[in-house]
C-alpha atoms as a PDB file:
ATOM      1  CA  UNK A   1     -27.363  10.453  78.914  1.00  0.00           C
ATOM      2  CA  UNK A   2     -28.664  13.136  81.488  1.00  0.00           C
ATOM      3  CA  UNK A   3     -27.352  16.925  80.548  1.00  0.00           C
ATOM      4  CA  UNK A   4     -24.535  16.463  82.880  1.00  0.00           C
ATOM      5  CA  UNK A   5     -22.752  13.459  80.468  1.00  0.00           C
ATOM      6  CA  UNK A   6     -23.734  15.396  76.934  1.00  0.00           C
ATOM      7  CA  UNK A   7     -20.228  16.193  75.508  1.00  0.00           C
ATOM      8  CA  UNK A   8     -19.625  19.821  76.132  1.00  0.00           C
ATOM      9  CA  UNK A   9     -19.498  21.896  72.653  1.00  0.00           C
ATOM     10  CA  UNK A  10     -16.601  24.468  74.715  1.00  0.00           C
ATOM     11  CA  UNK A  11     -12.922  23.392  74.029  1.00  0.00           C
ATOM     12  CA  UNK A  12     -12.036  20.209  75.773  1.00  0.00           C
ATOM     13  CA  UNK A  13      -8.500  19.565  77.685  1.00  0.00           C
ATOM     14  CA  UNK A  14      -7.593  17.140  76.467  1.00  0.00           C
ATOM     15  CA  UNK A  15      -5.290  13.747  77.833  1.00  0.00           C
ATOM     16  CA  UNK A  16      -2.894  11.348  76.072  1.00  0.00           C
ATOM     17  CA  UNK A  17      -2.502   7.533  77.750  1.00  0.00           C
ATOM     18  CA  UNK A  18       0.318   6.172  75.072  1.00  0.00           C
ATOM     19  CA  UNK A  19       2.806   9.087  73.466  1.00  0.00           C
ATOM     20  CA  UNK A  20       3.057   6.092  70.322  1.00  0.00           C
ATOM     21  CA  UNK A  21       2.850   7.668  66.955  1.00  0.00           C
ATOM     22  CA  UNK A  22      -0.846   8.177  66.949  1.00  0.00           C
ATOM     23  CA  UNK A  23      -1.289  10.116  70.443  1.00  0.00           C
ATOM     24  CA  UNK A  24       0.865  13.122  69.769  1.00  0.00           C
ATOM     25  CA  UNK A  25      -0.580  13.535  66.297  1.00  0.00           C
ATOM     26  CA  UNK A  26      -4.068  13.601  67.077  1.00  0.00           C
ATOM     27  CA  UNK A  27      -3.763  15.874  70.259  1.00  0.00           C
ATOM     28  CA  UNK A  28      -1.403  18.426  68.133  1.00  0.00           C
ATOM     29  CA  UNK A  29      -4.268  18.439  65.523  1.00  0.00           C
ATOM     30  CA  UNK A  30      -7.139  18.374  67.856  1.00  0.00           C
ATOM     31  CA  UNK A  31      -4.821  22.075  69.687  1.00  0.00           C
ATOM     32  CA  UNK A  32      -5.173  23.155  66.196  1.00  0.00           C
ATOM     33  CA  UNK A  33      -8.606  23.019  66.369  1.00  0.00           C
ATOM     34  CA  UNK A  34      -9.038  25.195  69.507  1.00  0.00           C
ATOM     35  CA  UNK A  35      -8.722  21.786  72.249  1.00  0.00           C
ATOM     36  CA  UNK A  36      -6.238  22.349  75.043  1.00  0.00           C
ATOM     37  CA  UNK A  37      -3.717  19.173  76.060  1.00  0.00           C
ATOM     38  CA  UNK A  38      -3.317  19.035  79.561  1.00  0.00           C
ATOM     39  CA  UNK A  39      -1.347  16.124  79.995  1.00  0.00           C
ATOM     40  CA  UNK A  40       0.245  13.023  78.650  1.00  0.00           C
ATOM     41  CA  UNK A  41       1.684   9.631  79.135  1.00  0.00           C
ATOM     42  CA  UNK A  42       4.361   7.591  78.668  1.00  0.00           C
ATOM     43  CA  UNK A  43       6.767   4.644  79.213  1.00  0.00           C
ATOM     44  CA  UNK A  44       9.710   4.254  76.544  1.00  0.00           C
ATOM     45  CA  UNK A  45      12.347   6.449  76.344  1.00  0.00           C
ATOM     46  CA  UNK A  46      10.939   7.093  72.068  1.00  0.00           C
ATOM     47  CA  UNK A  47       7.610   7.938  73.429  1.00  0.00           C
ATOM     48  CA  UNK A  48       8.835  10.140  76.050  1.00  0.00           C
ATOM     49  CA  UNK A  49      11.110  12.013  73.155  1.00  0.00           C
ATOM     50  CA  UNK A  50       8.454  12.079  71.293  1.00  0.00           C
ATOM     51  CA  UNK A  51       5.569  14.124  73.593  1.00  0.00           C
ATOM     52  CA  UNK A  52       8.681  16.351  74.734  1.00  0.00           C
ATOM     53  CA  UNK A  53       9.098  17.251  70.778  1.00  0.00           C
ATOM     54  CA  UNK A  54       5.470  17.359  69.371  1.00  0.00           C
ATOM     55  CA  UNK A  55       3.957  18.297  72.742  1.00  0.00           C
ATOM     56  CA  UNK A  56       6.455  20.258  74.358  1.00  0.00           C
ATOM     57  CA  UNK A  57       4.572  22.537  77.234  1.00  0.00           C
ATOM     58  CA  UNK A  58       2.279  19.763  78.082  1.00  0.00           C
ATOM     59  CA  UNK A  59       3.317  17.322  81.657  1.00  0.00           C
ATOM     60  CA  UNK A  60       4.207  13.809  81.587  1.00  0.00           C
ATOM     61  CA  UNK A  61       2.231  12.225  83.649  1.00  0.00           C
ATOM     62  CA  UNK A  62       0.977   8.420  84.855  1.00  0.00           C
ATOM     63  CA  UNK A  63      -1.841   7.540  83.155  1.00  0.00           C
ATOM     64  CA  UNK A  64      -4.177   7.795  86.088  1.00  0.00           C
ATOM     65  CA  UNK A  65      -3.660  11.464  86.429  1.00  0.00           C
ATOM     66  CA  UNK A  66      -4.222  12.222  82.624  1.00  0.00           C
ATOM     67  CA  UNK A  67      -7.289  10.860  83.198  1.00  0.00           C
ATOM     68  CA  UNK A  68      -7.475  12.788  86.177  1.00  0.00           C
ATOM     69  CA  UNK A  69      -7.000  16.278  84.033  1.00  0.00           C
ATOM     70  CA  UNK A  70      -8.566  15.615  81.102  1.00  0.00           C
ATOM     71  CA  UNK A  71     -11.934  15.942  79.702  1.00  0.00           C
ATOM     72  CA  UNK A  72     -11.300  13.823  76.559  1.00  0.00           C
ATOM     73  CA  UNK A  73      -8.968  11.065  76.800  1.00  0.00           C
ATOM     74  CA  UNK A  74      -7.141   9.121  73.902  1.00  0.00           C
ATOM     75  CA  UNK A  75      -6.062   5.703  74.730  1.00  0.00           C
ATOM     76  CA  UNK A  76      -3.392   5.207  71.749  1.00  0.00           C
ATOM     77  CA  UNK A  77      -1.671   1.960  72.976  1.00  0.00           C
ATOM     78  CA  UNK A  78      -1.446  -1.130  70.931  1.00  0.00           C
ATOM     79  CA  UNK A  79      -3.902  -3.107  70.239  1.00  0.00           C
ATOM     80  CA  UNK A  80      -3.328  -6.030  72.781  1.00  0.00           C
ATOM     81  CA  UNK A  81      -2.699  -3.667  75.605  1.00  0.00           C
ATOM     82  CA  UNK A  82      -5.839  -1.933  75.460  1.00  0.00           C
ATOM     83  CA  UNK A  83      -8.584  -4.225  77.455  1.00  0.00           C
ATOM     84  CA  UNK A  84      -6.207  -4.747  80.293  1.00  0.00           C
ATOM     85  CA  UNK A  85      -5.680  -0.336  80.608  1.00  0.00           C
ATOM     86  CA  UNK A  86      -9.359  -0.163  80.031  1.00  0.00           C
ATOM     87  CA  UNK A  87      -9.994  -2.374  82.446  1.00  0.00           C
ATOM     88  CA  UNK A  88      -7.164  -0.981  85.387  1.00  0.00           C
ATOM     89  CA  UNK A  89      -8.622   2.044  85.107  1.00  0.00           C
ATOM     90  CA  UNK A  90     -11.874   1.295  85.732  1.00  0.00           C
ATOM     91  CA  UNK A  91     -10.950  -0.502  88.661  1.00  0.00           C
ATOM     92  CA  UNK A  92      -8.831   2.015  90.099  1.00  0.00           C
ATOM     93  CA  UNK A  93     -11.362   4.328  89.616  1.00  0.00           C
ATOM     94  CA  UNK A  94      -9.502   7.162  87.438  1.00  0.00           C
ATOM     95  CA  UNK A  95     -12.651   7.724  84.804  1.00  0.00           C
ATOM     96  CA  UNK A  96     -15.107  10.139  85.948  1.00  0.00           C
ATOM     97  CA  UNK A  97     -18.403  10.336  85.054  1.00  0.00           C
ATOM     98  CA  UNK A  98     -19.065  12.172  81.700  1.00  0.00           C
ATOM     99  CA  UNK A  99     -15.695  11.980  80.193  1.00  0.00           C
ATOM    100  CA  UNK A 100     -14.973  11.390  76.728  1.00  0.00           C
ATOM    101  CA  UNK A 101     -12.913   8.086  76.659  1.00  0.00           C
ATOM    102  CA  UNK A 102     -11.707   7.404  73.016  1.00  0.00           C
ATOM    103  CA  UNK A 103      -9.441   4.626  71.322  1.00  0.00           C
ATOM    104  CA  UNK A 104      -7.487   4.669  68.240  1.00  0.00           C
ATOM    105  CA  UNK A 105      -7.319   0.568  67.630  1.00  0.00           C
ATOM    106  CA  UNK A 106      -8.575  -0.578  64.457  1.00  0.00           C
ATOM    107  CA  UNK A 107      -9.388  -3.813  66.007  1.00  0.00           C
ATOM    108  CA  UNK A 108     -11.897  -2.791  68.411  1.00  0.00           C
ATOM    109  CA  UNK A 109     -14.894  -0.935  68.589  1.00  0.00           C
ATOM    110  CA  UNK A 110     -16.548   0.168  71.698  1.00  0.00           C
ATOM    111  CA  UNK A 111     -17.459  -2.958  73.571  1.00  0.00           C
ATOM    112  CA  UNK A 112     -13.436  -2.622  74.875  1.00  0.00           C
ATOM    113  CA  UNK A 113     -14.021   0.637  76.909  1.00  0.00           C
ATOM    114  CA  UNK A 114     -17.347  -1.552  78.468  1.00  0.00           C
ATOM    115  CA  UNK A 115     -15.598  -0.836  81.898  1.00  0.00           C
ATOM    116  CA  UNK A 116     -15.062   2.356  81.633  1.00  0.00           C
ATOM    117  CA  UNK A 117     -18.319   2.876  80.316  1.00  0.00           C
ATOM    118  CA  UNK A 118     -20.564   1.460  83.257  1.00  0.00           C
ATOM    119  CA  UNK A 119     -18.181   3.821  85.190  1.00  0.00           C
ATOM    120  CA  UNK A 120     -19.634   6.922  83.668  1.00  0.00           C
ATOM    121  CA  UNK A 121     -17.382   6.911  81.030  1.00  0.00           C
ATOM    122  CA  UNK A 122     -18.569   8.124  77.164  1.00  0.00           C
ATOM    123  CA  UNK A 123     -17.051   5.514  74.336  1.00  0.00           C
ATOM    124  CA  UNK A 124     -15.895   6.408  70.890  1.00  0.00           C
ATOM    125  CA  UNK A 125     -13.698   4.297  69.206  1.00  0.00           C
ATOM    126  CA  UNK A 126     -11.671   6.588  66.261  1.00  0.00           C
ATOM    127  CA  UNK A 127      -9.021   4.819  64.212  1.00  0.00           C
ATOM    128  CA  UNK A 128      -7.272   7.025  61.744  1.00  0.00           C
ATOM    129  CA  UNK A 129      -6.536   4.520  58.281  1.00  0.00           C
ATOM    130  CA  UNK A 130      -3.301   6.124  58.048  1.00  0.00           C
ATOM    131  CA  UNK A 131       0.144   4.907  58.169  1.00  0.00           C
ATOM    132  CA  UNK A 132       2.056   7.395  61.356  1.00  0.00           C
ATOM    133  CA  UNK A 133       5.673   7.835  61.387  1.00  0.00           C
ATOM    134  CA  UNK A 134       5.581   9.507  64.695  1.00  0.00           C
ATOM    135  CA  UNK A 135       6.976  12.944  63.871  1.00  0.00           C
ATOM    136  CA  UNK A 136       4.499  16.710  63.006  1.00  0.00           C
ATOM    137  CA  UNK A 137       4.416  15.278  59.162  1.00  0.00           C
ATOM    138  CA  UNK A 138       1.440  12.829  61.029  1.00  0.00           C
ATOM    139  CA  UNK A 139      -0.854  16.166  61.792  1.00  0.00           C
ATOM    140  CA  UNK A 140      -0.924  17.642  57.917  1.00  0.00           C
ATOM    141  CA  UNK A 141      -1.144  13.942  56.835  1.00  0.00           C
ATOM    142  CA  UNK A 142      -4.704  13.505  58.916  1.00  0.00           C
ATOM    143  CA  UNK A 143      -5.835  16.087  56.292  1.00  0.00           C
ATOM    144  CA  UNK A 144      -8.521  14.095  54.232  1.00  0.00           C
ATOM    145  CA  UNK A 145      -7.909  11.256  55.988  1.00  0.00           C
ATOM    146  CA  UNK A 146     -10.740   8.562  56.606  1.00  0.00           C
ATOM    147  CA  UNK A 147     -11.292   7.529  60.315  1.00  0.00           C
ATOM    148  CA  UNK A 148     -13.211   4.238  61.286  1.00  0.00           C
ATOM    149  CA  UNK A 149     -15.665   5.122  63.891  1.00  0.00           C
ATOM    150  CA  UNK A 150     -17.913   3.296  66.143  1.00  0.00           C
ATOM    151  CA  UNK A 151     -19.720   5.035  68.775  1.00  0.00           C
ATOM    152  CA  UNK A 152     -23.115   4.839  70.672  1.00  0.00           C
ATOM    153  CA  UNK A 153     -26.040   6.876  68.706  1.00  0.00           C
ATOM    154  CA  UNK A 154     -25.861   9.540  71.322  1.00  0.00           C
ATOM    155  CA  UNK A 155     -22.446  10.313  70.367  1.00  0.00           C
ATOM    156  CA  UNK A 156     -22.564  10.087  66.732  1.00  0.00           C
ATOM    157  CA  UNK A 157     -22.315  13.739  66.613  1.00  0.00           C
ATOM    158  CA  UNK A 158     -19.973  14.438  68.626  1.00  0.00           C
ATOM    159  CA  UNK A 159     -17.719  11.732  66.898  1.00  0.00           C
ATOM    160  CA  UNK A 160     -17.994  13.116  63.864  1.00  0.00           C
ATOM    161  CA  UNK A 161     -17.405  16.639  65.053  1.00  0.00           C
ATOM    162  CA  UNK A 162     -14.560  15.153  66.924  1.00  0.00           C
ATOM    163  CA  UNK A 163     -12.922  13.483  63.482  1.00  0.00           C
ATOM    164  CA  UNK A 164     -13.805  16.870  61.283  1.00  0.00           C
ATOM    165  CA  UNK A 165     -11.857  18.662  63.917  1.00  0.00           C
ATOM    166  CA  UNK A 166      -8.644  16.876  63.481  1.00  0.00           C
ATOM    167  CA  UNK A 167      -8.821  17.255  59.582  1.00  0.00           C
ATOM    168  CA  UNK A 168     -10.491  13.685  58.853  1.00  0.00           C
ATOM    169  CA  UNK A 169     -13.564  12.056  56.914  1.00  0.00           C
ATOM    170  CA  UNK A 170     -15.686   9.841  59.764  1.00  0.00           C
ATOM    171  CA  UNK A 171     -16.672   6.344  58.128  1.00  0.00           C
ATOM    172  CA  UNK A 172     -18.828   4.555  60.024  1.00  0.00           C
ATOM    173  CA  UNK A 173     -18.039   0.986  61.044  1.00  0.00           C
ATOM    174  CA  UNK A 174     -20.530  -1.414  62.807  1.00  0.00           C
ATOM    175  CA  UNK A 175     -19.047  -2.498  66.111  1.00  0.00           C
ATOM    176  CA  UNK A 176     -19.318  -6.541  64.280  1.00  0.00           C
ATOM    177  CA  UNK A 177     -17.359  -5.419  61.496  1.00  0.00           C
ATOM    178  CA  UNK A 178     -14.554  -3.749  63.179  1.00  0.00           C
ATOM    179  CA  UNK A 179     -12.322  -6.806  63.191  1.00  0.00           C
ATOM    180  CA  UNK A 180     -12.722  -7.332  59.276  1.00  0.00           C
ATOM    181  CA  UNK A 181     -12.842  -3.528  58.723  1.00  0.00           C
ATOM    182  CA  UNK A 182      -8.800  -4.002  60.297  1.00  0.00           C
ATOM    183  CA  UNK A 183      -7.769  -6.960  58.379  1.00  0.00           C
ATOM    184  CA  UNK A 184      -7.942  -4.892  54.880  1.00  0.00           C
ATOM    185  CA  UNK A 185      -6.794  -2.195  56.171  1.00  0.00           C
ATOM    186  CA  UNK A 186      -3.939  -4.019  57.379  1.00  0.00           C
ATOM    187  CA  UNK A 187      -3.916  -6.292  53.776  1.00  0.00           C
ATOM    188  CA  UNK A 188      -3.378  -3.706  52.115  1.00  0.00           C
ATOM    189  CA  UNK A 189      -1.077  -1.244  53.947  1.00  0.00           C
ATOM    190  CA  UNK A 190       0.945  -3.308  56.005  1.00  0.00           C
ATOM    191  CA  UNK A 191       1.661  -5.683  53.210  1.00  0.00           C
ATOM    192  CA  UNK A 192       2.034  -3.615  50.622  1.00  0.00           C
ATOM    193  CA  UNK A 193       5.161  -2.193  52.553  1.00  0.00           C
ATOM    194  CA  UNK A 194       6.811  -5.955  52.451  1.00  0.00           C
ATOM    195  CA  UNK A 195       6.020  -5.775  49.468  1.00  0.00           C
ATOM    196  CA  UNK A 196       7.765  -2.241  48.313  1.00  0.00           C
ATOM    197  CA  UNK A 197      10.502  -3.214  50.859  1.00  0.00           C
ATOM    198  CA  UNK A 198      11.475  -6.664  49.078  1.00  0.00           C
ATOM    199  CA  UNK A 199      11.181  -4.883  44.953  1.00  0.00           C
ATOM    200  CA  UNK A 200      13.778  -2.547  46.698  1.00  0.00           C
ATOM    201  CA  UNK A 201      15.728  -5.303  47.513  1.00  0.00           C
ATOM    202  CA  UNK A 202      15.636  -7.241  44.464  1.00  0.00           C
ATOM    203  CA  UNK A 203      15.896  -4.370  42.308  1.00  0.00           C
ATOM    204  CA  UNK A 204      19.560  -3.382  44.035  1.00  0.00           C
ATOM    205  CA  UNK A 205      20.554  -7.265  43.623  1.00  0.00           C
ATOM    206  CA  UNK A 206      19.522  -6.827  39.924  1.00  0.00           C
ATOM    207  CA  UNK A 207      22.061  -3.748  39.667  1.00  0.00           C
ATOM    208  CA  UNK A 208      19.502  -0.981  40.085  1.00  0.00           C
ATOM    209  CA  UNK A 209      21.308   2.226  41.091  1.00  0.00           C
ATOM    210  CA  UNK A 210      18.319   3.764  42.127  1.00  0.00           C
ATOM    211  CA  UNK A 211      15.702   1.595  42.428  1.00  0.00           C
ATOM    212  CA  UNK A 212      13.110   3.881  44.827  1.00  0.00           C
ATOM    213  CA  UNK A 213      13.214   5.972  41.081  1.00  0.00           C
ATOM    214  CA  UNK A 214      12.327   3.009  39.199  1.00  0.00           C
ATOM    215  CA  UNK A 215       9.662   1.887  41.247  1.00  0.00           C
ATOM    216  CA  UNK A 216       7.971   4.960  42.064  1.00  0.00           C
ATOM    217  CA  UNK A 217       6.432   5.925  39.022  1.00  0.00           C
ATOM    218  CA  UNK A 218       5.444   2.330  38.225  1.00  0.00           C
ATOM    219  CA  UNK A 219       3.966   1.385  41.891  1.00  0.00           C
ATOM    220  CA  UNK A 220       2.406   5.036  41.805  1.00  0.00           C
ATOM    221  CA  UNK A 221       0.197   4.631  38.786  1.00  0.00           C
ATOM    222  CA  UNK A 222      -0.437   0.548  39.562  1.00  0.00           C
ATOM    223  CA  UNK A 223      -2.092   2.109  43.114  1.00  0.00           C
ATOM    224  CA  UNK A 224      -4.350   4.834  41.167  1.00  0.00           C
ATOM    225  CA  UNK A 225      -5.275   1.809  38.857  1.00  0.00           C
ATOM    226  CA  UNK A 226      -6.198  -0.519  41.109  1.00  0.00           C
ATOM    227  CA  UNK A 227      -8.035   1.698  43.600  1.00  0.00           C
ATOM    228  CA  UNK A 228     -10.123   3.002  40.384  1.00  0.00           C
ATOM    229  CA  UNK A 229     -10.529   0.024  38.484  1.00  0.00           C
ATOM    230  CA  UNK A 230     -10.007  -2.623  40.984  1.00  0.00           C
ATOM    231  CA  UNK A 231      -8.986  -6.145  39.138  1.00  0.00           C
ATOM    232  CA  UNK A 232      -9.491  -4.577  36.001  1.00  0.00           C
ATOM    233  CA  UNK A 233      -6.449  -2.877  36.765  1.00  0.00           C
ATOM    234  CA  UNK A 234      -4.581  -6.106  36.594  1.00  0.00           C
ATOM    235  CA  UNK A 235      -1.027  -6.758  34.393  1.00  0.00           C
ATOM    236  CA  UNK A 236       2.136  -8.691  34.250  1.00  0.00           C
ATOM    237  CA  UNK A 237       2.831 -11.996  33.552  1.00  0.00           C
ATOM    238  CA  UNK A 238       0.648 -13.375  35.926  1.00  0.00           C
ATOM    239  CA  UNK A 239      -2.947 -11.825  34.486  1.00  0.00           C
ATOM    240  CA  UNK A 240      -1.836 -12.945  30.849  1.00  0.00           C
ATOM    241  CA  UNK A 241      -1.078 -15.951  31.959  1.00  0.00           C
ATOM    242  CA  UNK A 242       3.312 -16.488  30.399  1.00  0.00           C
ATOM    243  CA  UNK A 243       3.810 -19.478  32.761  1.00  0.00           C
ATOM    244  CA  UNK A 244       7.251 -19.410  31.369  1.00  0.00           C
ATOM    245  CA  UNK A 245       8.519 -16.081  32.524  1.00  0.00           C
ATOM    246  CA  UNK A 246       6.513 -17.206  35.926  1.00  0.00           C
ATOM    247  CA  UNK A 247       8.282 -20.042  36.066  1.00  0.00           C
ATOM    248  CA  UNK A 248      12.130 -17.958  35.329  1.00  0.00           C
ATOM    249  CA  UNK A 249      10.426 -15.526  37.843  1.00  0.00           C
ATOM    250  CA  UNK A 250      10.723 -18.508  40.667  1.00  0.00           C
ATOM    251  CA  UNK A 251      14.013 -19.525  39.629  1.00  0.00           C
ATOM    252  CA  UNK A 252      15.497 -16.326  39.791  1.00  0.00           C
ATOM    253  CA  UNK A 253      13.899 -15.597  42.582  1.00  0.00           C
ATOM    254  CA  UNK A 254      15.046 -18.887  44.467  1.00  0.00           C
ATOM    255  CA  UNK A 255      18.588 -18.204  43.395  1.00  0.00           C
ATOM    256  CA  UNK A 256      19.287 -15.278  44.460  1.00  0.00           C
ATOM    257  CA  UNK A 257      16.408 -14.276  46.927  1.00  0.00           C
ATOM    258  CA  UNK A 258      14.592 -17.263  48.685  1.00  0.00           C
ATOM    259  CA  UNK A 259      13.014 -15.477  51.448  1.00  0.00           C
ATOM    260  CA  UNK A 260      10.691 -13.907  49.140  1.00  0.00           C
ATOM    261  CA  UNK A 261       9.441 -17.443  46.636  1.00  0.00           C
ATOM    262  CA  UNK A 262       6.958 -18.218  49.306  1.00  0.00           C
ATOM    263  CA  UNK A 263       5.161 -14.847  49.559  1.00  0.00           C
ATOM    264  CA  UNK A 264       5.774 -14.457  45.254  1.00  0.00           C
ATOM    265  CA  UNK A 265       4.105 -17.667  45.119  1.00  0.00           C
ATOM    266  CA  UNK A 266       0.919 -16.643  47.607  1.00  0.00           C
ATOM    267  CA  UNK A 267       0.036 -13.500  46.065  1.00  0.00           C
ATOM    268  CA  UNK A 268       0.790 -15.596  42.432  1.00  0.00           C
ATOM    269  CA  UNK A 269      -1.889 -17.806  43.448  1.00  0.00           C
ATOM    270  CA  UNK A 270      -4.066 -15.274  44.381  1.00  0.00           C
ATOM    271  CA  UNK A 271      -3.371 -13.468  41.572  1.00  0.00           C
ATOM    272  CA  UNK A 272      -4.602 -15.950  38.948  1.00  0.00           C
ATOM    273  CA  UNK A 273      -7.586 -16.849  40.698  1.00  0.00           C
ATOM    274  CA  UNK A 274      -8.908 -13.436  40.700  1.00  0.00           C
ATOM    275  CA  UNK A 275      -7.934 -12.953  37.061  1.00  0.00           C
ATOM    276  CA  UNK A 276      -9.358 -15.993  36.285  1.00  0.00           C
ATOM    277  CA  UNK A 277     -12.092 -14.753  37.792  1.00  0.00           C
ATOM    278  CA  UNK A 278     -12.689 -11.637  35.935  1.00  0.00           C
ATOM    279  CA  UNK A 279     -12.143 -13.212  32.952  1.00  0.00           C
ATOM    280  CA  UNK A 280      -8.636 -11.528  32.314  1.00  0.00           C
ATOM    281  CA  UNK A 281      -7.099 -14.914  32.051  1.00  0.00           C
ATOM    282  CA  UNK A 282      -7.505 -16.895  29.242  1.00  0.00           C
ATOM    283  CA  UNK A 283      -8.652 -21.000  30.698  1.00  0.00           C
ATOM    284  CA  UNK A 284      -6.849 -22.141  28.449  1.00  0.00           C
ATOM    285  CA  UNK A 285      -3.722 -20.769  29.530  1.00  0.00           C
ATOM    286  CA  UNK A 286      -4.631 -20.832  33.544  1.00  0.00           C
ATOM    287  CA  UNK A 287      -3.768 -24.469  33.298  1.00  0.00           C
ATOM    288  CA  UNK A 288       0.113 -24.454  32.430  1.00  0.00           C
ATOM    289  CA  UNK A 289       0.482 -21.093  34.532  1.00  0.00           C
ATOM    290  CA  UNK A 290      -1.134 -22.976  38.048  1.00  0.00           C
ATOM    291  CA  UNK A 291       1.032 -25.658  37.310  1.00  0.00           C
ATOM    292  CA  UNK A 292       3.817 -23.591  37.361  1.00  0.00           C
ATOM    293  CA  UNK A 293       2.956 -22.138  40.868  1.00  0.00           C
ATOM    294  CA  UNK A 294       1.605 -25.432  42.419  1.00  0.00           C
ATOM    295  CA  UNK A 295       5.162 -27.659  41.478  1.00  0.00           C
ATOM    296  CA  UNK A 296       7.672 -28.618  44.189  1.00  0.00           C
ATOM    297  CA  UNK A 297      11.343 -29.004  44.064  1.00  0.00           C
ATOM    298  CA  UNK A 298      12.985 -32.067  44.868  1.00  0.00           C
ATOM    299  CA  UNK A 299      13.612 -30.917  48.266  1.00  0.00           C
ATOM    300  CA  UNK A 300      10.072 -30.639  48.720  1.00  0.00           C
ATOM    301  CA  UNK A 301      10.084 -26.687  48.770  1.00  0.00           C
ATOM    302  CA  UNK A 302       8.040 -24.377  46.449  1.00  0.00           C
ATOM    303  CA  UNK A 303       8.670 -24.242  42.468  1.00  0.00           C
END
């Protein structure tokens, strides 16, 4: 980069192309941090509540002219949208030379904004790992919170200075990796919600008054376990191997619940191998309990 394209260490106005859940959040916490948003975009009638609410003196605009106003731009649109913007804009010509072009996607790093780059544009892909719910509990939420970042060398610093502003941790993720850096991220967030969502369900069917109460405690110290021990942190039926309550488990579960026997049975499966694994499951009793999750009913469904 010539001295011209090096990010500028004065206050930055800042743009928003996408008013999702992300967007808003970042460019309230990046005002907090002295940045100045000049303008933002939308298309939905949620989105366009949304930057009225959490940005409420700053103009809705087409995405062209955000780009058009702003010195650092965040593209937070979905995942599948993104090449195509990238791409438009470049061809319209809306970057400028020297501007700070940065993603949220967890998918990709900066190979995407490649258009906008040979344009003049400078790349930083920053993906928050958080869950957003699209309302100001998003900005005290990015306190602490780890961001996956990919950026060029010459903008390492100013990515990371970029991330500390808003409150976050930068972790860096090779631009190869990003893909599989997503997929646990999404493993273990998006999933686990099913997850919570279906014990909710299944607890109220059971005659649980209160069932959030019941589970939080439990779910609560199973996550601190598991993210200090890892498989160690392992119980249940499954780990010590009762194929018979496994197999009442199914039953139960096919009875009254049969949307959820498939998934039961996946993470079952996956289960036992990794306790076999770790030696938490005795061989001897991995035998009966695999059985148990490999049989079929007579109607050729899951056991």
């Amino acid at each position: 980069m010539n001295p011209s394209q090096q990010p500028r260490p004065a206050r930055l106005a800042v743009g928003v192309v996408g008013a999702g859940r992300v967007g808003p959040a970042l460019a309230v916490a990046l005002q907090q941090a002295g940045h100045r948003p000049v303008a933002v975009s939308g298309v939905s009638d949620a989105s366009v509540r949304r930057a009225a609410r959490m940005l409420p003196d700053v103009p809705l605009v087409p995405p062209a002219q955000v780009l058009e106003l702003a010195d650092l731009v965040l593209l937070t649109v979905p995942d599948d949208a993104l090449p195509s913007l990238v791409e438009g804009l470049a061809e319209t010509g809306a970057v400028r030379p020297g501007q700070l072009l940065v993603h949220t996607s967890g998918r990709y790093g900066t190979a995407v904004l490649d258009p906008a780059r040979r344009a003049g544009a400078l790349p930083l892909a920053l993906h928050p790992a958080m869950t957003f719910t699209g309302t100001e509990v998003d900005v005290q939420r990015l306190a602490g919170c780890s961001f996956g970042v990919t950026a060029p060398d010459e903008l390492r610093l100013a990515a990371e200075a970029l991330v500390i502003e808003m409150g976050g941790e930068p972790e860096w993720i090779a631009e190869e990796n990003r893909a599989l850096y997503h997929a646990a991220l999404a493993l273990g967030a998006n999933h686990l919600v099913t997850l919570v969502a279906q014990s909710l369900e299944l607890l109220r069917t059971a005659g649980v008054a209160h069932p959030d109460r019941m589970l939080g405690p439990l779910l609560g110290a199973a996550l601190d376990n598991a993210l200090r021990s890892g498989d160690a942190a392992l119980t249940g039926p499954v780990a010590r191997g009762d194929a018979g309550t496994v197999a009442a488990h199914i039953s139960q579960l096919r009875r009254h619940a049969p949307g959820t026997v498939a998934g039961y049975l996946a993470m079952a499966r996956t289960t036992a191998d990794r306790a076999l694994a770790h030696g938490l499951l005795k061989p001897e009793l991995a035998e009966d309990l695999l059985g148990v999750l490999a049989d079929t009913d007579p109607d050729g469904g899951d056991q």
